[in-house]
Protein backbone atom coordinates (compact mmCIF):
# COMPACT_ATOMS: atom_id res chain seq x y z
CA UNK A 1 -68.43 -8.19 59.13
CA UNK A 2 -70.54 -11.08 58.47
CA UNK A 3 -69.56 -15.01 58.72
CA UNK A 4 -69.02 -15.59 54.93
CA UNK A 5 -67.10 -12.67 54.66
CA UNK A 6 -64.17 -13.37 57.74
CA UNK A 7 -64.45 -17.07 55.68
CA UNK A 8 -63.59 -15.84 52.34
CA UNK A 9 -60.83 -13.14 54.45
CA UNK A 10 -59.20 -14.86 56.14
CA UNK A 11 -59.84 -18.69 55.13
CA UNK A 12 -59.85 -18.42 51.37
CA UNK A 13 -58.11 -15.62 50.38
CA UNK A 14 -54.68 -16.43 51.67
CA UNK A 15 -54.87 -19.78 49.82
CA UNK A 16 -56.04 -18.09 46.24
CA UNK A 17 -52.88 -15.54 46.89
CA UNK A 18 -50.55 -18.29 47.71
CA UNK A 19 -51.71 -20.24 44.55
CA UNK A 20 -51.17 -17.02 42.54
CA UNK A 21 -47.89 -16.40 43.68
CA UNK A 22 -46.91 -20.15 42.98
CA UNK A 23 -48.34 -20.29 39.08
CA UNK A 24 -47.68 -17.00 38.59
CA UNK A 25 -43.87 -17.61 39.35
CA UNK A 26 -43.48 -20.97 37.04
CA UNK A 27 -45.25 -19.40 34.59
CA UNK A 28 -43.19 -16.26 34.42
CA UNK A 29 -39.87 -18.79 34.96
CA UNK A 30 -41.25 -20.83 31.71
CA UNK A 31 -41.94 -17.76 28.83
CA UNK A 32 -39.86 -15.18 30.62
CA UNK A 33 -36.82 -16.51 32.16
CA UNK A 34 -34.99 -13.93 31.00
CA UNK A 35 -36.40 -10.97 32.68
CA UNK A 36 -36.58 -12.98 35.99
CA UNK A 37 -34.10 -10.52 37.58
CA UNK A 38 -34.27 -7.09 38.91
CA UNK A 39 -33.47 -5.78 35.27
CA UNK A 40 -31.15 -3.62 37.23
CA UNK A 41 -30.84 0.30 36.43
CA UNK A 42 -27.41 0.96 37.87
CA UNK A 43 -26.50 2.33 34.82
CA UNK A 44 -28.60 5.07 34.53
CA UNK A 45 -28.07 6.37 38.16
CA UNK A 46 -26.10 5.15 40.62
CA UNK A 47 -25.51 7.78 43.55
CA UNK A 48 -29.34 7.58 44.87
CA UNK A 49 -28.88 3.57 44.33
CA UNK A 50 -26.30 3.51 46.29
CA UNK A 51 -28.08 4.79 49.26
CA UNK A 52 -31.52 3.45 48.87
CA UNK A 53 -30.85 0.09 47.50
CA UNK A 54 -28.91 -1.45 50.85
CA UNK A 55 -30.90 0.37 53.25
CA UNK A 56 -34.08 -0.58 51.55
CA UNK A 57 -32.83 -4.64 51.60
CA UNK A 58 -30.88 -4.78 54.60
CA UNK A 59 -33.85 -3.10 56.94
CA UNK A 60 -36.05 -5.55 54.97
CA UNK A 61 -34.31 -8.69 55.90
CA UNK A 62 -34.67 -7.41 59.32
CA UNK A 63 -38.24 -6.88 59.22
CA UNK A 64 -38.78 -10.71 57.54
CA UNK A 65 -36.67 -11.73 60.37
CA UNK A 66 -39.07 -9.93 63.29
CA UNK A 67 -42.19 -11.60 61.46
CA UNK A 68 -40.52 -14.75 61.24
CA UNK A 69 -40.01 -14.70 64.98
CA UNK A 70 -43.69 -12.95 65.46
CA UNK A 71 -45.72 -15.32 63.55
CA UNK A 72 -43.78 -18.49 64.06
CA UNK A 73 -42.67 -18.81 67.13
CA UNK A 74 -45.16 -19.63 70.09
CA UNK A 75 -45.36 -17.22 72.76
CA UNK A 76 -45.07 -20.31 75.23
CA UNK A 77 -41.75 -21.02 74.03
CA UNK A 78 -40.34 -18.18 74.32
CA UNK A 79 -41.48 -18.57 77.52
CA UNK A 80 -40.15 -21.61 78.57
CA UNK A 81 -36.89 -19.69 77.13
CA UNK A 82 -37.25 -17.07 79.56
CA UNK A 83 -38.38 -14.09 77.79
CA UNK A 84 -41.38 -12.61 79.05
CA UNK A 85 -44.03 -11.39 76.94
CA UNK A 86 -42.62 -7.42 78.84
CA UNK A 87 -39.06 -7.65 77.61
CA UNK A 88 -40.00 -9.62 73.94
CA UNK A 89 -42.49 -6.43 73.30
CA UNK A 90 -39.70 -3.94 74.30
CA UNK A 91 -37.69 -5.53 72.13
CA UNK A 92 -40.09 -6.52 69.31
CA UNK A 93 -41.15 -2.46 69.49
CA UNK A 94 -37.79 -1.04 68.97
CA UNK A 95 -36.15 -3.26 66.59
CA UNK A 96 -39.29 -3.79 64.55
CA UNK A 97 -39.63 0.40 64.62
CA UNK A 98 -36.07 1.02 63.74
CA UNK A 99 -36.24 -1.73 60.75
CA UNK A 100 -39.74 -0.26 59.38
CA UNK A 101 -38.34 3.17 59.29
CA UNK A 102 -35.19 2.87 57.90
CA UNK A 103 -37.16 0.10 54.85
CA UNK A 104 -39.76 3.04 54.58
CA UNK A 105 -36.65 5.27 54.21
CA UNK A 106 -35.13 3.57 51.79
CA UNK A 107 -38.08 2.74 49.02
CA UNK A 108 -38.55 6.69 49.41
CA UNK A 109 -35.18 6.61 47.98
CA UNK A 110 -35.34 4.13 45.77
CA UNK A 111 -39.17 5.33 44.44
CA UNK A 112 -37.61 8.63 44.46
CA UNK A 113 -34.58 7.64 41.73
CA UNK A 114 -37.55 5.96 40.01
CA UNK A 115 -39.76 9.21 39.49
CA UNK A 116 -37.14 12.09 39.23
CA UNK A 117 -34.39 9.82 36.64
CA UNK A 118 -36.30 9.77 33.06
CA UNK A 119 -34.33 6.91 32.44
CA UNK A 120 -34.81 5.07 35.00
CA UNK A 121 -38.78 6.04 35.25
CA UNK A 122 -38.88 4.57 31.66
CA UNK A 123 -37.44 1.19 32.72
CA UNK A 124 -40.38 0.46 34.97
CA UNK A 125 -42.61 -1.64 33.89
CA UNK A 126 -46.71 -1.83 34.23
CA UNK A 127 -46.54 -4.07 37.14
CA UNK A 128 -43.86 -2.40 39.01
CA UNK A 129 -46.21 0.96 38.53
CA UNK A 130 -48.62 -1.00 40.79
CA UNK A 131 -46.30 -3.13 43.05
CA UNK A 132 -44.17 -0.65 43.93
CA UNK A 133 -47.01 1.52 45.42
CA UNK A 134 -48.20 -1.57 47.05
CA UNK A 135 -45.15 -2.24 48.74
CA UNK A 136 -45.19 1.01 50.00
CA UNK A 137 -48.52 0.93 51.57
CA UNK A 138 -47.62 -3.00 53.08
CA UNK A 139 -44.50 -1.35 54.92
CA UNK A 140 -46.21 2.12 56.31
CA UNK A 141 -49.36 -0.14 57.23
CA UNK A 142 -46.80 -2.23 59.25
CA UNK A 143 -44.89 0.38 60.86
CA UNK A 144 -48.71 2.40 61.87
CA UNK A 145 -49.28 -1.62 63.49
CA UNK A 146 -46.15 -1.44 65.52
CA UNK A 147 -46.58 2.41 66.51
CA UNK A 148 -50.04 1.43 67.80
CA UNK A 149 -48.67 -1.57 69.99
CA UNK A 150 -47.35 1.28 71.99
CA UNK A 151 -50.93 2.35 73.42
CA UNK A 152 -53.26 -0.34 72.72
CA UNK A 153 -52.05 -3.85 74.53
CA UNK A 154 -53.45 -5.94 71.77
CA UNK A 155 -51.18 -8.98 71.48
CA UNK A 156 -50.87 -10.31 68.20
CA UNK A 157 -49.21 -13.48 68.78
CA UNK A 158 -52.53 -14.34 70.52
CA UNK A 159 -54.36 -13.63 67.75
CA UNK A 160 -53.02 -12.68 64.26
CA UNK A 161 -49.86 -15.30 64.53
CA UNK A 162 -52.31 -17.79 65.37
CA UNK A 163 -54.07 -17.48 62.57
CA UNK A 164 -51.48 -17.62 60.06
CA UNK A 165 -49.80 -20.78 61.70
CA UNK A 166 -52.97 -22.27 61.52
CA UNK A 167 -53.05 -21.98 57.55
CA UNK A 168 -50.41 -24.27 57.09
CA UNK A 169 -52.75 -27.01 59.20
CA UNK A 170 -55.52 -26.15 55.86
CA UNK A 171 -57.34 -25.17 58.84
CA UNK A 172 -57.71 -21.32 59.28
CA UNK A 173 -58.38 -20.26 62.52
CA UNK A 174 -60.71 -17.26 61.30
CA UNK A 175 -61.83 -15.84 64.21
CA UNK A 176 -58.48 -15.45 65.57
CA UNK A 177 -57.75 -13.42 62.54
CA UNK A 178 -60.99 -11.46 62.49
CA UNK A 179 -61.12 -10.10 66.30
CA UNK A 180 -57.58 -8.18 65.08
CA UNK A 181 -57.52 -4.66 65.14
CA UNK A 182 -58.10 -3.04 61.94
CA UNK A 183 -54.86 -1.91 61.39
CA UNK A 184 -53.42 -5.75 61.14
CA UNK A 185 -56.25 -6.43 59.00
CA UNK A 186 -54.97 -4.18 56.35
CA UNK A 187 -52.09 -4.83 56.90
CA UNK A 188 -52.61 -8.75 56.03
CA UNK A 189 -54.91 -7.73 53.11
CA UNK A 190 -52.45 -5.59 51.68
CA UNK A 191 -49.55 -8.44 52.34
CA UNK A 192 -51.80 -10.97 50.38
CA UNK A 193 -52.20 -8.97 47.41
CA UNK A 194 -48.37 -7.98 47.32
CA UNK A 195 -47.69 -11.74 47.23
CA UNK A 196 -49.97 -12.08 44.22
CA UNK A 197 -48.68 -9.58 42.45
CA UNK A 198 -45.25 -10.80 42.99
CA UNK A 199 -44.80 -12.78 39.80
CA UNK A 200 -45.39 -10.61 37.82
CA UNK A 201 -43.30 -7.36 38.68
CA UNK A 202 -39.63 -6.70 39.83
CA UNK A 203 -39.79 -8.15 43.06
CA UNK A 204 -40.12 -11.92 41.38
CA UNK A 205 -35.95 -11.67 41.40
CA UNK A 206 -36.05 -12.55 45.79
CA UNK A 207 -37.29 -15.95 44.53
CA UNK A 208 -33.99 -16.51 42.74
CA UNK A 209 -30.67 -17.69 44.33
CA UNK A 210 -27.64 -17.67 42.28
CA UNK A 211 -26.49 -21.38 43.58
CA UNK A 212 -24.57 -21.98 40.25
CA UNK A 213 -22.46 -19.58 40.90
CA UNK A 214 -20.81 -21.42 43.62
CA UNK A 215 -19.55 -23.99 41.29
CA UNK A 216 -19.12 -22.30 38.07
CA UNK A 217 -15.20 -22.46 36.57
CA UNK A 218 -13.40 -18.84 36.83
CA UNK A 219 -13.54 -16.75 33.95
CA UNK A 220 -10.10 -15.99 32.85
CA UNK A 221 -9.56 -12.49 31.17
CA UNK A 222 -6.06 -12.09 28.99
CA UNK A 223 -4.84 -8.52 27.67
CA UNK A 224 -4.53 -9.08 24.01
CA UNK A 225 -2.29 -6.37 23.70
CA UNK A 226 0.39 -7.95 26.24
CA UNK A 227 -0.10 -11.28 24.42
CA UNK A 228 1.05 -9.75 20.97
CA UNK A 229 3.53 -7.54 22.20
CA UNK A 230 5.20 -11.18 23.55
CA UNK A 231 4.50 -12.98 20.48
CA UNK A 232 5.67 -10.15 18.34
CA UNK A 233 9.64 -10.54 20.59
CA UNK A 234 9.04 -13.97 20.51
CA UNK A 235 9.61 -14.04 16.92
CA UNK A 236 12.06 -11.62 16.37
């Protein structure tokens, strides 16, 4: 791989994604607020949903959660916390496994429902038909990166986490990112163009947060029929 190509990688590329995602996402908000949700399907199917729809999000918070930790926190302080790089991969390994497996279990589900339930299949529209796949491929690429941790002793908070905390100095450390092993390569690659894509498919809805709903008033709901039968001996 030559030099301009790990620049435009891994020093470029994150930063056109990220800008992407950003106008991409007011854009959509300003002409389509109204289909910024998950235009939701229950209706059409609900047993499959049922299964694959909190598997799918509660494994997923879990895996945000392990790459939160991975990428963010310095392996010095955990460290100085008393967690040894031994014990943090042990533990990194099996929660991170269990998490990809059962998120990779539940978008089978979930893409599943999609293919087999006409109506559902003919709710999805042109950029789910590409996100969704891309998802797919961003979760089994990150499961194939954990699996491999298992034989080869590549640390990645040494390397790929350095890289990414370094974009948010506007100073990419691209070499740190470039001596990776393939397999986080593509997995990165594939990550980038998910978050591009977001806007513009059914994922946008994780950017929303119902915070209104907090304060709102309740909605009161009367029976009109035991308000007229009351009226009606009211008056007689």
């Amino acid at each position: 791989m030559t030099t301009h190509l790990r620049i435009a990688l891994w020093g470029v590329l994150p930063y056109l994604a990220l800008a992407v995602l950003v106008t991409g996402t007011a854009w959509r908000y300003r002409y389509d607020r109204f289909g910024f949700t998950t235009r939701s399907s229950q209706l059409y199917e609900s047993r499959l949903l049922r299964v694959g729809g909190p598997l799918f999000h509660y494994a997923l918070f879990l895996v945000i959660g392990g790459h939160v930790m991975g990428l963010l926190v310095p392996e010095s302080l955990t460290g100085r916390l008393g967690i040894g790089e031994g014990r943090y991969h042990a533990v990194a390994l099996t929660m991170g496994g269990v998490a990809g497996v059962a998120a990779v279990g539940g978008l089978a589900v979930l893409l599943y429902r999609r293919l087999r339930v006409p109506a559902v299949r003919g709710a999805t529209g042109r950029g789910d038909r590409v996100t969704y796949p891309l998802l797919a491929l961003v979760l089994l690429a990150g499961l194939t990166a954990t699996a491999s941790s298992v034989t080869d002793p590549y640390d990645y908070r040494l390397g790929v986490a350095v890289w990414f905390r370094s974009l948010f100095t506007l100073d990419p450390d691209v070499s740190a990112m470039a001596h990776a092993p393939l397999v986080y390569q593509v997995h990165a690659l594939l990550a980038l163009a998910l978050f591009a894509l977001w806007p513009f498919g059914r994922l946008v809805h994780a950017l929303t947060v119902p915070l209104g709903y907090v304060a709102r008033p309740y909605v009161v709901y009367r029976s009109r029929g035991r308000a007229t039968g009351r009226r009606s001996r009211g008056t007689a």
